[in-house]
PDB file of N, CA and C in Angstrom:
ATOM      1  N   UNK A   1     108.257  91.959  95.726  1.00  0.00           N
ATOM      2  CA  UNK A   1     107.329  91.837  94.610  1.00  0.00           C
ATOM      3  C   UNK A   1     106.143  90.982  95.006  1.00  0.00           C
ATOM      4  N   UNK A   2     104.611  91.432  94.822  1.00  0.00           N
ATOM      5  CA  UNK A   2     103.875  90.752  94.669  1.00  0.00           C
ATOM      6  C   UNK A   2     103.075  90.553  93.325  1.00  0.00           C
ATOM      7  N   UNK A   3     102.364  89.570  93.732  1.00  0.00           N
ATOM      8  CA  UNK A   3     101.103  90.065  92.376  1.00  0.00           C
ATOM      9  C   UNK A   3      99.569  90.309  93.232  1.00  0.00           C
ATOM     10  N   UNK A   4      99.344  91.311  91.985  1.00  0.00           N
ATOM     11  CA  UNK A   4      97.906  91.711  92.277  1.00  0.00           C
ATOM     12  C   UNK A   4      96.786  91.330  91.671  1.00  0.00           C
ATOM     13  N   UNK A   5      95.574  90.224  91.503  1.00  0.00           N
ATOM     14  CA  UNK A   5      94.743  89.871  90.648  1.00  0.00           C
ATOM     15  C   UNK A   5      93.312  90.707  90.575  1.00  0.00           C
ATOM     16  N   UNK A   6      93.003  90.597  89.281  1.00  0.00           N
ATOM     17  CA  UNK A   6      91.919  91.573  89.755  1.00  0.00           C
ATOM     18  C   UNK A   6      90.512  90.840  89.018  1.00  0.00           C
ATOM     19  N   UNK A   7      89.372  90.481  89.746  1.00  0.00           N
ATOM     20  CA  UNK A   7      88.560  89.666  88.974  1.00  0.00           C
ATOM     21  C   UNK A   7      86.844  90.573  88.459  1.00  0.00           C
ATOM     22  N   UNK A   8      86.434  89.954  87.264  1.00  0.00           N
ATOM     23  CA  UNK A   8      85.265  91.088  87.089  1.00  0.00           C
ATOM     24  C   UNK A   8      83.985  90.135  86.828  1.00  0.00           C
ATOM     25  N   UNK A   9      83.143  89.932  86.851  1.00  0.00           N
ATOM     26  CA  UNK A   9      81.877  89.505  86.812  1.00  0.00           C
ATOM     27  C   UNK A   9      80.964  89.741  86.682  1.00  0.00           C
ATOM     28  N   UNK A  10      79.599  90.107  85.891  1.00  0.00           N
ATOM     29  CA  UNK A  10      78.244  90.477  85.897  1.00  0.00           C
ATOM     30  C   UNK A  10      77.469  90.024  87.280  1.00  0.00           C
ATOM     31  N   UNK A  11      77.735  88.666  87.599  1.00  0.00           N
ATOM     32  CA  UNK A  11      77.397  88.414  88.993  1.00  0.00           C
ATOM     33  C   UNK A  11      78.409  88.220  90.204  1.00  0.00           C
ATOM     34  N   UNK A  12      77.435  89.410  90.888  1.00  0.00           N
ATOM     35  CA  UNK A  12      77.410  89.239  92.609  1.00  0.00           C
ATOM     36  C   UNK A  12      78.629  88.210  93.156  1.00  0.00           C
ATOM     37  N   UNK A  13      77.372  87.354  93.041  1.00  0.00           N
ATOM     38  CA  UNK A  13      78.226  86.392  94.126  1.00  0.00           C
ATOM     39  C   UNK A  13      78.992  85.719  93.481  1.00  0.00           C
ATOM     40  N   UNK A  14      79.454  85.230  92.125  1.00  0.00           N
ATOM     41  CA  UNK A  14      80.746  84.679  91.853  1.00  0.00           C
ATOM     42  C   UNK A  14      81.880  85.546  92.220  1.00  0.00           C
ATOM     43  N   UNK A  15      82.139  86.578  92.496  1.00  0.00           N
ATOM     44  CA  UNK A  15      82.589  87.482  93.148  1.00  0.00           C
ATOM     45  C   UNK A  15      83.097  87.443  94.574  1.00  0.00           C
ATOM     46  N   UNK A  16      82.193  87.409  95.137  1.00  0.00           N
ATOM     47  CA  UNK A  16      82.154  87.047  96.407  1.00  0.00           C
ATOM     48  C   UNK A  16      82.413  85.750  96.535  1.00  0.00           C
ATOM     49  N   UNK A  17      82.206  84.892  96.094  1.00  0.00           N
ATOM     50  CA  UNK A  17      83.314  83.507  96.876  1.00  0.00           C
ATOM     51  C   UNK A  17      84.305  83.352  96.304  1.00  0.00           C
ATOM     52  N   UNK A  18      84.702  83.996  94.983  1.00  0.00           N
ATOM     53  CA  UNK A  18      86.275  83.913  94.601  1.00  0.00           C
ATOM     54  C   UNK A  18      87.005  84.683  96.017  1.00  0.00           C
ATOM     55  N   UNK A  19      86.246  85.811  96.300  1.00  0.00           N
ATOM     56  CA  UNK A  19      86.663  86.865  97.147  1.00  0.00           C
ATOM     57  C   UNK A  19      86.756  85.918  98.524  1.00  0.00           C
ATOM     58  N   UNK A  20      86.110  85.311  98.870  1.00  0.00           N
ATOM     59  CA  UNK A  20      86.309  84.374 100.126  1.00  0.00           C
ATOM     60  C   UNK A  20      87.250  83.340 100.413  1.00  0.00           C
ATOM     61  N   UNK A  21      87.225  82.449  98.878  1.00  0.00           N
ATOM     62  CA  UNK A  21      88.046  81.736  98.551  1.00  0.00           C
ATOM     63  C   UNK A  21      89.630  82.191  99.050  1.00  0.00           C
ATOM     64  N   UNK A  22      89.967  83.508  98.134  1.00  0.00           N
ATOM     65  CA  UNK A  22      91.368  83.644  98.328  1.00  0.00           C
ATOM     66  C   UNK A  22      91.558  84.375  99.752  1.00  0.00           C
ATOM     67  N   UNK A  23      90.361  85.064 100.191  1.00  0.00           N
ATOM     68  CA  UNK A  23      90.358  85.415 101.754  1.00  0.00           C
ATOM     69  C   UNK A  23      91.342  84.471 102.168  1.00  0.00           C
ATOM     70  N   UNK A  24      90.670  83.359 102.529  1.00  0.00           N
ATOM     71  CA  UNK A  24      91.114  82.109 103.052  1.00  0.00           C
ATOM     72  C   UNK A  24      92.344  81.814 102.765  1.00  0.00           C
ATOM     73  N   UNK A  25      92.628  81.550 101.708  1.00  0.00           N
ATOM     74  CA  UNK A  25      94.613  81.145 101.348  1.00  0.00           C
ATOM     75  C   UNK A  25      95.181  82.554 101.349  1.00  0.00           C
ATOM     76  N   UNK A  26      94.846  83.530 102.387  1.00  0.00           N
ATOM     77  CA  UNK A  26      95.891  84.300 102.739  1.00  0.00           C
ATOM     78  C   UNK A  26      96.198  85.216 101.852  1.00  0.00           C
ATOM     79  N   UNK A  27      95.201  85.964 100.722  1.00  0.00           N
ATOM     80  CA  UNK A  27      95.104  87.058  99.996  1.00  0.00           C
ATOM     81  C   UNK A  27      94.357  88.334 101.021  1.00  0.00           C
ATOM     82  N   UNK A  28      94.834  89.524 100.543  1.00  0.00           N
ATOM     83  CA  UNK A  28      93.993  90.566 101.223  1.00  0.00           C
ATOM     84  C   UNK A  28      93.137  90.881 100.006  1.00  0.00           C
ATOM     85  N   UNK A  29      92.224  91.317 100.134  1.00  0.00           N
ATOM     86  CA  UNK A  29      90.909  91.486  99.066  1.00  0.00           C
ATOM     87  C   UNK A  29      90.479  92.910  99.351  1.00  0.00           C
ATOM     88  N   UNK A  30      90.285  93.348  98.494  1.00  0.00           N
ATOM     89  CA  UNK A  30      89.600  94.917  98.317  1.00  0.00           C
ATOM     90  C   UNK A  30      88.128  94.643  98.736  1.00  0.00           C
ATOM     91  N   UNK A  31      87.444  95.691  98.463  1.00  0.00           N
ATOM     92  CA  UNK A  31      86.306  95.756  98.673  1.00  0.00           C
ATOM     93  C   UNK A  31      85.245  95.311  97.013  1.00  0.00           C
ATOM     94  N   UNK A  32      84.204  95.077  97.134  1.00  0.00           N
ATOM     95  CA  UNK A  32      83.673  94.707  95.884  1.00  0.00           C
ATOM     96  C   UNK A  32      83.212  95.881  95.178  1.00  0.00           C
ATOM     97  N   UNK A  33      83.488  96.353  93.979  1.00  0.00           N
ATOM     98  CA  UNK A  33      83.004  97.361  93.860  1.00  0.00           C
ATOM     99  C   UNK A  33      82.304  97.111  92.514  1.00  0.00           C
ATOM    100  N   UNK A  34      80.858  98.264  91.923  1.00  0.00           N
ATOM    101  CA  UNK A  34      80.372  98.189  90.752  1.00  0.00           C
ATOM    102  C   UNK A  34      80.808  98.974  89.711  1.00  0.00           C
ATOM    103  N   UNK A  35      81.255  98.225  88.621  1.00  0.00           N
ATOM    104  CA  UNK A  35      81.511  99.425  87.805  1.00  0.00           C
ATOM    105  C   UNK A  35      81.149  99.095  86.365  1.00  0.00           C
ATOM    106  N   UNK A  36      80.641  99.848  85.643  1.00  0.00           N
ATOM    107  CA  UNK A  36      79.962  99.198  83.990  1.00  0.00           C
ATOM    108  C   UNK A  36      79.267  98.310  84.628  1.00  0.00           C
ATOM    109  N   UNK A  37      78.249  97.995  84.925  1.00  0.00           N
ATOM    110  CA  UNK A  37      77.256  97.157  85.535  1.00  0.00           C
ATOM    111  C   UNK A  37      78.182  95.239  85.223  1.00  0.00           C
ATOM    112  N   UNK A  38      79.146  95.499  85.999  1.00  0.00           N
ATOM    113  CA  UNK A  38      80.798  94.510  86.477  1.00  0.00           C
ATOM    114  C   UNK A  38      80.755  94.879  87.877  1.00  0.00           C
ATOM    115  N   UNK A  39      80.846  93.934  88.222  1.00  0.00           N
ATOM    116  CA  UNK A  39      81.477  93.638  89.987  1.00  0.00           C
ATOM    117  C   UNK A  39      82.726  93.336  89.891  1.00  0.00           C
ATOM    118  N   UNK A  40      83.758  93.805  90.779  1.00  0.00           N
ATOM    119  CA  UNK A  40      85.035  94.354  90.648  1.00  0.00           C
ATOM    120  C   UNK A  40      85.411  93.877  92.039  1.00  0.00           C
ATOM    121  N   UNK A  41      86.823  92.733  92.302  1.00  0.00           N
ATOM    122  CA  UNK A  41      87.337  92.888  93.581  1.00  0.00           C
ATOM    123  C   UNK A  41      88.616  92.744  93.117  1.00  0.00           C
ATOM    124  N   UNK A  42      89.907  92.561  93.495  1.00  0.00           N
ATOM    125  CA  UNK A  42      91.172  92.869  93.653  1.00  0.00           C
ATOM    126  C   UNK A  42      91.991  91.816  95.488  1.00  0.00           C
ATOM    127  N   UNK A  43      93.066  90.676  94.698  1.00  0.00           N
ATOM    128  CA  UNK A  43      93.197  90.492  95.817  1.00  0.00           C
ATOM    129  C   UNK A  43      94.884  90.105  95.533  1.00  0.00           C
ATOM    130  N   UNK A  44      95.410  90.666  96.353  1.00  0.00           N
ATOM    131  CA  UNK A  44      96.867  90.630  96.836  1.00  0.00           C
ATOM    132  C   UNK A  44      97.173  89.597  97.560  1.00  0.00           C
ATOM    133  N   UNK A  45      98.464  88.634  96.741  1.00  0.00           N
ATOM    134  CA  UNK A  45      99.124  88.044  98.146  1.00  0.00           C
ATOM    135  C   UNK A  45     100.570  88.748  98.907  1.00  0.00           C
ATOM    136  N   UNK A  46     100.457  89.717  99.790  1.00  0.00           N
ATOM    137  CA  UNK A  46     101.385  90.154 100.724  1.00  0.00           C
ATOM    138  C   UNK A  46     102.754  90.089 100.787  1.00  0.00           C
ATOM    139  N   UNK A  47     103.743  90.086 100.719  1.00  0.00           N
ATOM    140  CA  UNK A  47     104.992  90.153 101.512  1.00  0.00           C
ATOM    141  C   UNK A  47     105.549  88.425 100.852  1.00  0.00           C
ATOM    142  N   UNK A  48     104.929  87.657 100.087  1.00  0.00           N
ATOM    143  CA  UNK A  48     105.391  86.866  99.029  1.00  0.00           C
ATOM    144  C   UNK A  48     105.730  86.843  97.629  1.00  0.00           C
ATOM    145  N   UNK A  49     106.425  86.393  96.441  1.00  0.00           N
ATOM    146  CA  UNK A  49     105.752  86.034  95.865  1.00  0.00           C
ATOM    147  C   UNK A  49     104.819  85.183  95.404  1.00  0.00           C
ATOM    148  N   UNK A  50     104.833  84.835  93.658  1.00  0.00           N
ATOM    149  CA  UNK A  50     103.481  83.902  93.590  1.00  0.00           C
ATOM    150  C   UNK A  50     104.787  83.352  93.833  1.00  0.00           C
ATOM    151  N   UNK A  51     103.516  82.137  94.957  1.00  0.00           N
ATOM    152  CA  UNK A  51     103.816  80.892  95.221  1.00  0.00           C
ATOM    153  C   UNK A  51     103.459  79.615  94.327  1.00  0.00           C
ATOM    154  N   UNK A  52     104.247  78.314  94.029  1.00  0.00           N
ATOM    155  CA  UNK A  52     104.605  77.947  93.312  1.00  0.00           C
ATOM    156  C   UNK A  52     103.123  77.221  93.054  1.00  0.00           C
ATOM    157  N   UNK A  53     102.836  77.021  91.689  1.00  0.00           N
ATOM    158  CA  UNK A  53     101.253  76.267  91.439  1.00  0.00           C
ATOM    159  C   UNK A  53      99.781  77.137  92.109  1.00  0.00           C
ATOM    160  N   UNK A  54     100.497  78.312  92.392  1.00  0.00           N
ATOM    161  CA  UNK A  54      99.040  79.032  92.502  1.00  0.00           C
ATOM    162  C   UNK A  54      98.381  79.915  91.575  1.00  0.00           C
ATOM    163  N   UNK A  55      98.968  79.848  90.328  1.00  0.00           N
ATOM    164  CA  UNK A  55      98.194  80.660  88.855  1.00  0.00           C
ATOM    165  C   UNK A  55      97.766  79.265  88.708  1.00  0.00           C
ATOM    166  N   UNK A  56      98.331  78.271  88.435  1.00  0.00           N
ATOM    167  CA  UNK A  56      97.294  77.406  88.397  1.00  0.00           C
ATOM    168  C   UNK A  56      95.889  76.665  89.185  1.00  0.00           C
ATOM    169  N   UNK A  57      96.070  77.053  90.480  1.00  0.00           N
ATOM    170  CA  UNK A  57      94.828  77.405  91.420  1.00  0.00           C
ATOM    171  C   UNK A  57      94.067  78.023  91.268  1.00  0.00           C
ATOM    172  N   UNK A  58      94.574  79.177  91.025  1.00  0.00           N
ATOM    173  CA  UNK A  58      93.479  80.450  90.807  1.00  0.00           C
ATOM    174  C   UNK A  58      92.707  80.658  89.211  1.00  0.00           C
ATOM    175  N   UNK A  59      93.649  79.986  88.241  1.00  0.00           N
ATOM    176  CA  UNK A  59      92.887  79.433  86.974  1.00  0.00           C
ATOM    177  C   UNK A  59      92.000  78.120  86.714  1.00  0.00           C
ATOM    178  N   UNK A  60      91.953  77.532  87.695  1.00  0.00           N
ATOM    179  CA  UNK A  60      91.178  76.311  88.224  1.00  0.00           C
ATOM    180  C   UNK A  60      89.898  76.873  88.851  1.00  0.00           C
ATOM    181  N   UNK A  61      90.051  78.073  89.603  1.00  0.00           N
ATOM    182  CA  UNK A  61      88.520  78.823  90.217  1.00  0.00           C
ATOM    183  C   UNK A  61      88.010  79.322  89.443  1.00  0.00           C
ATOM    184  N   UNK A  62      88.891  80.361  88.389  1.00  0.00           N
ATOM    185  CA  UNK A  62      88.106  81.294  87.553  1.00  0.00           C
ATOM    186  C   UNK A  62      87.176  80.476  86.220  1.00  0.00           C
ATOM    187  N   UNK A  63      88.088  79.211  86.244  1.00  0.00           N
ATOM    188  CA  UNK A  63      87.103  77.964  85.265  1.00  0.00           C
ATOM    189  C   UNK A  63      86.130  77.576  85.928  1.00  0.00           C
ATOM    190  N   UNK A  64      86.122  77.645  87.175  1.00  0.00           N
ATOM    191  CA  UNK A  64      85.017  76.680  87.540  1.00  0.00           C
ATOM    192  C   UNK A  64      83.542  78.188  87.781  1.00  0.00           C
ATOM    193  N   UNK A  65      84.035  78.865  88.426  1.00  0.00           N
ATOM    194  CA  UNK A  65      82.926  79.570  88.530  1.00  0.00           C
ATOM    195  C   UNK A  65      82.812  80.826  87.072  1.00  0.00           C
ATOM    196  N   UNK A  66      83.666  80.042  86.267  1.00  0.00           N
ATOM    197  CA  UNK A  66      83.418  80.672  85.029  1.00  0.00           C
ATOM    198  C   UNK A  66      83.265  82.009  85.304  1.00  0.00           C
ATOM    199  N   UNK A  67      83.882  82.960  85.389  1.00  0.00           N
ATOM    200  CA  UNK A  67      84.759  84.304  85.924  1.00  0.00           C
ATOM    201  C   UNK A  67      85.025  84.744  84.422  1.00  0.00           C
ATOM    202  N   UNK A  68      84.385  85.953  84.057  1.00  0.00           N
ATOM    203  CA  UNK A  68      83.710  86.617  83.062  1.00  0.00           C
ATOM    204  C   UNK A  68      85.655  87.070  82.848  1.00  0.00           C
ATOM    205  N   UNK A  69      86.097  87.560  83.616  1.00  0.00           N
ATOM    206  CA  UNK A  69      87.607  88.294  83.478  1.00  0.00           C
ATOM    207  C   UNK A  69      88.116  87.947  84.577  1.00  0.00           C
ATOM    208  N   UNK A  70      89.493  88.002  84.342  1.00  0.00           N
ATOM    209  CA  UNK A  70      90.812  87.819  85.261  1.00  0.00           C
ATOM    210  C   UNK A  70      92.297  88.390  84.806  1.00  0.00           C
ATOM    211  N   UNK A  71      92.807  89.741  85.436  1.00  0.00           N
ATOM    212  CA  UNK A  71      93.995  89.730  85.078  1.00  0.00           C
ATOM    213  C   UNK A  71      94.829  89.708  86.156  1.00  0.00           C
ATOM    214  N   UNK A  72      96.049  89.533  85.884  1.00  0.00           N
ATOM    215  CA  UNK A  72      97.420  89.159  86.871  1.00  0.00           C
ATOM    216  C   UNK A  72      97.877  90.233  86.801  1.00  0.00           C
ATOM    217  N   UNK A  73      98.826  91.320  87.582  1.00  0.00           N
ATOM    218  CA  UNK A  73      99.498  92.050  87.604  1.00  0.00           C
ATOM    219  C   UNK A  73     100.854  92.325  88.186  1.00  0.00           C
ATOM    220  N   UNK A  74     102.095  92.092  88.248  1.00  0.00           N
ATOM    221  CA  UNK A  74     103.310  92.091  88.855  1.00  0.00           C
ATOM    222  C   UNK A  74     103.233  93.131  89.834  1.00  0.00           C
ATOM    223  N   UNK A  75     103.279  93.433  91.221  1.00  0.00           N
ATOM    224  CA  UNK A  75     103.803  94.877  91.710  1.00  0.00           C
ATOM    225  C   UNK A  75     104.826  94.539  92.376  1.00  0.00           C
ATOM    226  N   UNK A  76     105.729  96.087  92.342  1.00  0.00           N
ATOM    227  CA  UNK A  76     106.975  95.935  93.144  1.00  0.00           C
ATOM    228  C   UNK A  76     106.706  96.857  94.561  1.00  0.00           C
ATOM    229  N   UNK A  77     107.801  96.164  95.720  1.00  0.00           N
ATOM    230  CA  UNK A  77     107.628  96.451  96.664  1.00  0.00           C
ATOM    231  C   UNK A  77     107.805  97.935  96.874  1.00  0.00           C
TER     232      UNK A  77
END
């Protein structure tokens, strides 16, 4: 089981460094895509689950760069 997050934004680049951000702690990230004039990325953590205190990490980014949307999604392996 992982989870899959998926984040949406009117701007660009809040996008892109959430997208860098979780680059970095070991998420794989989709590509950015436009859709309803929303920027759209998607990032998976792999072959874990959530690890412990990281919805609260990742709700700590989406506050700070004030992240228009954010949903969580369960997937199974």
């Amino acid at each position: 089981m992982g989870w899959m997050h998926t984040f949406r934004s009117v701007e660009r680049e809040k996008i892109e460094i959430i997208a860098g951000l979780l680059q970095q702690a070991g998420y794989r990230i989709s590509r950015i895509r436009a859709i309803d004039c929303q920027f759209m990325v998607t990032a998976r953590l792999e072959g874990q689950t959530q690890m412990e205190g990281e919805h609260d990490r990742i709700k700590g980014i989406v506050q700070h760069f004030a992240i228009e949307e954010w949903t969580m999604n369960e997937e199974s392996s």
